[in-house]
N, C-alpha and C. Protein backbone atom coordinates (compact mmCIF):
# COMPACT_ATOMS: atom_id res chain seq x y z
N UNK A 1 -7.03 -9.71 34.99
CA UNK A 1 -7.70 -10.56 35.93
C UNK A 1 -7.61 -9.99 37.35
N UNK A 2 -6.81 -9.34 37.43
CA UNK A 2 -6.22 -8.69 38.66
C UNK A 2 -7.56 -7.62 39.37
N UNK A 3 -8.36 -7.17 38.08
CA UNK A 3 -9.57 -6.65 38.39
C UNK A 3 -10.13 -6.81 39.97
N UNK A 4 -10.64 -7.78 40.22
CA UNK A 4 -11.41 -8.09 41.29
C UNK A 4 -10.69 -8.10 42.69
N UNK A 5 -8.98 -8.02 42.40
CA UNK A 5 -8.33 -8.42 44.02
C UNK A 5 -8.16 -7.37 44.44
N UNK A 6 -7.81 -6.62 45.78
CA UNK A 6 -7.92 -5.61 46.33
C UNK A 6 -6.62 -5.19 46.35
N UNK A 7 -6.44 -3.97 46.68
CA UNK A 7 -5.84 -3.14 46.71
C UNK A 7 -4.45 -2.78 45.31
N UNK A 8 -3.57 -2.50 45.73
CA UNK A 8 -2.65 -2.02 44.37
C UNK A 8 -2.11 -3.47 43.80
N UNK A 9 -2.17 -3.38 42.54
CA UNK A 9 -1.57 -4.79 41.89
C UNK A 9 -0.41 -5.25 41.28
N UNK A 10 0.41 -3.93 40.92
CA UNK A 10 1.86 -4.49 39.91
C UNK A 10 2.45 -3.24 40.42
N UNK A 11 3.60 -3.45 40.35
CA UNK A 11 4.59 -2.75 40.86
C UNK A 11 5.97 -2.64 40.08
N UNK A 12 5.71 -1.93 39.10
CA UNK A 12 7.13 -2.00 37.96
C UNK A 12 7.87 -0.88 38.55
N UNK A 13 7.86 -0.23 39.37
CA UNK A 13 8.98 0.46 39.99
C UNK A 13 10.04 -0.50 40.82
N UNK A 14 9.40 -1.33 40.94
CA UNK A 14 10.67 -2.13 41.89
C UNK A 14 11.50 -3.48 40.71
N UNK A 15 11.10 -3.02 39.74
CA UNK A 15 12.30 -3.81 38.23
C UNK A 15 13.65 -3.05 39.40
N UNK A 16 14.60 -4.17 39.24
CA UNK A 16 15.80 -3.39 39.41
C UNK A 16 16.55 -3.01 41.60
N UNK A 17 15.44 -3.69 41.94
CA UNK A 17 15.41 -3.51 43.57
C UNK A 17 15.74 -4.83 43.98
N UNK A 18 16.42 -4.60 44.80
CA UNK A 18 17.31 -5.97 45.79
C UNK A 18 15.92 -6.52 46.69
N UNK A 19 15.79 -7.91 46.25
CA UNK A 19 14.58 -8.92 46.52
C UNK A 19 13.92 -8.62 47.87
N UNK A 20 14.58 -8.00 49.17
CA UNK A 20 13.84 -8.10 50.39
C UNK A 20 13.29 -6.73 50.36
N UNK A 21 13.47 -5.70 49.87
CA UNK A 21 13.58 -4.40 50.19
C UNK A 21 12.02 -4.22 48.99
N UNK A 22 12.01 -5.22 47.60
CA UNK A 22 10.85 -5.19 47.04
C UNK A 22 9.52 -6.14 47.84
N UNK A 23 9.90 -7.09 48.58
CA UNK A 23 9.20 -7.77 49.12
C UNK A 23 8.59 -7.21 50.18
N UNK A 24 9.47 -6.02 50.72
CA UNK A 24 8.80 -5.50 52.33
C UNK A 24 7.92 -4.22 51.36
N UNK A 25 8.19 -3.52 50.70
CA UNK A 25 7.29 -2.19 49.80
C UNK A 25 5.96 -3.61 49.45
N UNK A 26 5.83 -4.09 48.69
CA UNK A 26 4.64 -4.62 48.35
C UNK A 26 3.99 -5.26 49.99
N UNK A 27 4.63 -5.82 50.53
CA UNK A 27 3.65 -6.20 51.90
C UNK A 27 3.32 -4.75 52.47
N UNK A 28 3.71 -3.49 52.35
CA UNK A 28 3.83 -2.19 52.96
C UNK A 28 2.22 -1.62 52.05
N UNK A 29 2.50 -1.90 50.81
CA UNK A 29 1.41 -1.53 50.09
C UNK A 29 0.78 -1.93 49.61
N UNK A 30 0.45 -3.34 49.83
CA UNK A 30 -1.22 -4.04 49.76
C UNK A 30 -0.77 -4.82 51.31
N UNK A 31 -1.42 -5.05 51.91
CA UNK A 31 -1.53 -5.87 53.07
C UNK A 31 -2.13 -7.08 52.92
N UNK A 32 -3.02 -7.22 52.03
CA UNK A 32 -4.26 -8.35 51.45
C UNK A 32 -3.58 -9.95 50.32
N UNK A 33 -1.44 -9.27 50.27
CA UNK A 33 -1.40 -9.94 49.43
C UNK A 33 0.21 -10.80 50.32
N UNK A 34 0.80 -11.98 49.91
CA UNK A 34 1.74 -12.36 50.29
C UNK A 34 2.77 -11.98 49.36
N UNK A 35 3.74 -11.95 49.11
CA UNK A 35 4.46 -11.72 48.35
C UNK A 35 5.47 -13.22 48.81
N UNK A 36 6.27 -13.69 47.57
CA UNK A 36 7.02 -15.19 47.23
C UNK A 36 8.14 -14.71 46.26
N UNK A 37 9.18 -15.01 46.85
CA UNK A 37 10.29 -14.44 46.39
C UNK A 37 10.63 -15.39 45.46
N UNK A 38 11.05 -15.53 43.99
CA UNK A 38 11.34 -16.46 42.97
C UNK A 38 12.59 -16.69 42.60
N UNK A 39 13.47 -17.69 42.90
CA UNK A 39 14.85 -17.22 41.57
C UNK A 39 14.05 -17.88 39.97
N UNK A 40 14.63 -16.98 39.01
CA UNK A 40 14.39 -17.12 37.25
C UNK A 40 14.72 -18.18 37.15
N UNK A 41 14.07 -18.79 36.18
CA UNK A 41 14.19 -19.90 35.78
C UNK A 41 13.04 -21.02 36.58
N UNK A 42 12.69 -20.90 37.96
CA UNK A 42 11.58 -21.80 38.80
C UNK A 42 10.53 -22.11 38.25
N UNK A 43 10.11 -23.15 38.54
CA UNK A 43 8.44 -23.44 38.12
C UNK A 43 7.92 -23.05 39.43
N UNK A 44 6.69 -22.78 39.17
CA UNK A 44 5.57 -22.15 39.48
C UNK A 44 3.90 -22.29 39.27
N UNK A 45 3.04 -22.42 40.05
CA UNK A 45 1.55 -22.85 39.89
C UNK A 45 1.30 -21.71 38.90
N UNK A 46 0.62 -22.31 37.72
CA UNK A 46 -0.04 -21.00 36.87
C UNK A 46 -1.57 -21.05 37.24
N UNK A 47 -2.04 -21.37 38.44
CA UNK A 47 -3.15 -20.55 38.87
C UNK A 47 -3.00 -19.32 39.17
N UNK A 48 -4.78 -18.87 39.10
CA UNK A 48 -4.77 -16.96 39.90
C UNK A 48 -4.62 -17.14 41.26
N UNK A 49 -4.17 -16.11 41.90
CA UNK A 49 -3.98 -15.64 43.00
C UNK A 49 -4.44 -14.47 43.54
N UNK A 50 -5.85 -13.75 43.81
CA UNK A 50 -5.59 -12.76 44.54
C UNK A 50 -4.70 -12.16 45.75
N UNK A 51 -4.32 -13.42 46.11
CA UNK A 51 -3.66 -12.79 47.56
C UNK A 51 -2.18 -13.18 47.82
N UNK A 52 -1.63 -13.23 46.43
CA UNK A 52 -0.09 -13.79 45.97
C UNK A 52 0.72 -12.39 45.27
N UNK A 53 1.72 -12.41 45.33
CA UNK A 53 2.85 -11.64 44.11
C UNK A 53 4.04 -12.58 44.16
N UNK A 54 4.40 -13.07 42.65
CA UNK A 54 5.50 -13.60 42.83
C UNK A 54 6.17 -12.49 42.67
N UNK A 55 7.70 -12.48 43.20
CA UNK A 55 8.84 -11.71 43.16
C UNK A 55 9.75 -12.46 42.45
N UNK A 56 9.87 -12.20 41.27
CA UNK A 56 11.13 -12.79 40.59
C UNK A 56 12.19 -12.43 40.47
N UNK A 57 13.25 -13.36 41.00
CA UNK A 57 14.74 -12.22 41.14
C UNK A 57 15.76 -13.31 40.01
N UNK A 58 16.96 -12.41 39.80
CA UNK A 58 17.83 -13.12 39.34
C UNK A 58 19.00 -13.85 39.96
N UNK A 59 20.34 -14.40 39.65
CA UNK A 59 21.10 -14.94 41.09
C UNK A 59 21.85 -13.62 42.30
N UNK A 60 21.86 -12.35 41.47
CA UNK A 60 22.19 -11.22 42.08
C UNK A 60 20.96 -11.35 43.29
N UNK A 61 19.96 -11.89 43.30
CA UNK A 61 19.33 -11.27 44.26
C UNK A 61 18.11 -10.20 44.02
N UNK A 62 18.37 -9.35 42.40
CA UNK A 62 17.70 -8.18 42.09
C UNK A 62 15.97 -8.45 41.31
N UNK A 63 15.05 -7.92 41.48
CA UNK A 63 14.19 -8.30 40.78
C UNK A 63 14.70 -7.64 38.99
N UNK A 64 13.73 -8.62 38.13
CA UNK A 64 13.84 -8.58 37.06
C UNK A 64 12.46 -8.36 36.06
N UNK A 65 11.47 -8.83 36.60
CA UNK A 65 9.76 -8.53 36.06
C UNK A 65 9.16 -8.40 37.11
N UNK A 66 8.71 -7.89 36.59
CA UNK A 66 7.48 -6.23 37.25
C UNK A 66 6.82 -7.54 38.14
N UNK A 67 7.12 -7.28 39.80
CA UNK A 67 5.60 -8.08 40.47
C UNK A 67 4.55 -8.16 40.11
N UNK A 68 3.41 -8.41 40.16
CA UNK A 68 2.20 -8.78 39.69
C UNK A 68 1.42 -9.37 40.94
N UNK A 69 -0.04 -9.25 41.11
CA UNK A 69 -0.87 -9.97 41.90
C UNK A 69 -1.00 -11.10 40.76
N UNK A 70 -0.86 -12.54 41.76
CA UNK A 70 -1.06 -13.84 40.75
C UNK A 70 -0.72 -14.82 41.00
């Protein structure tokens, strides 16, 4: 679905990156999108988002699934 939103969309290099440091690379490399930092386990709107990435972290702080535009 991610098709139509601009610029780069998922970011599985940052599995494994401490939550602010993945949050500032994705605002660094799409500009068009917000990025929303998650702890696991949260609910969440399951609408699309072009101009969203959730960041899902665990209680470490670390992300755990691949950002996504959504």
């Amino acid at each position: 679905m991610a098709d139509g939103c601009k610029g780069k969309s998922k970011w599985p290099e940052l599995v494994g990156v401490e939550e602010h440091v993945a949050a500032a690379t994705v605002d660094a490399e799409n500009p068009n999108v917000k990025t929303v930092i998650v702890p696991g386990g949260s609910l969440v709107p399951d609408d699309f988002v072009c101009t969203r990435v959730w960041i899902w972290v665990n209680k470490a702080g670390y992300v755990f699934q691949v950002p996504i535009i959504g």
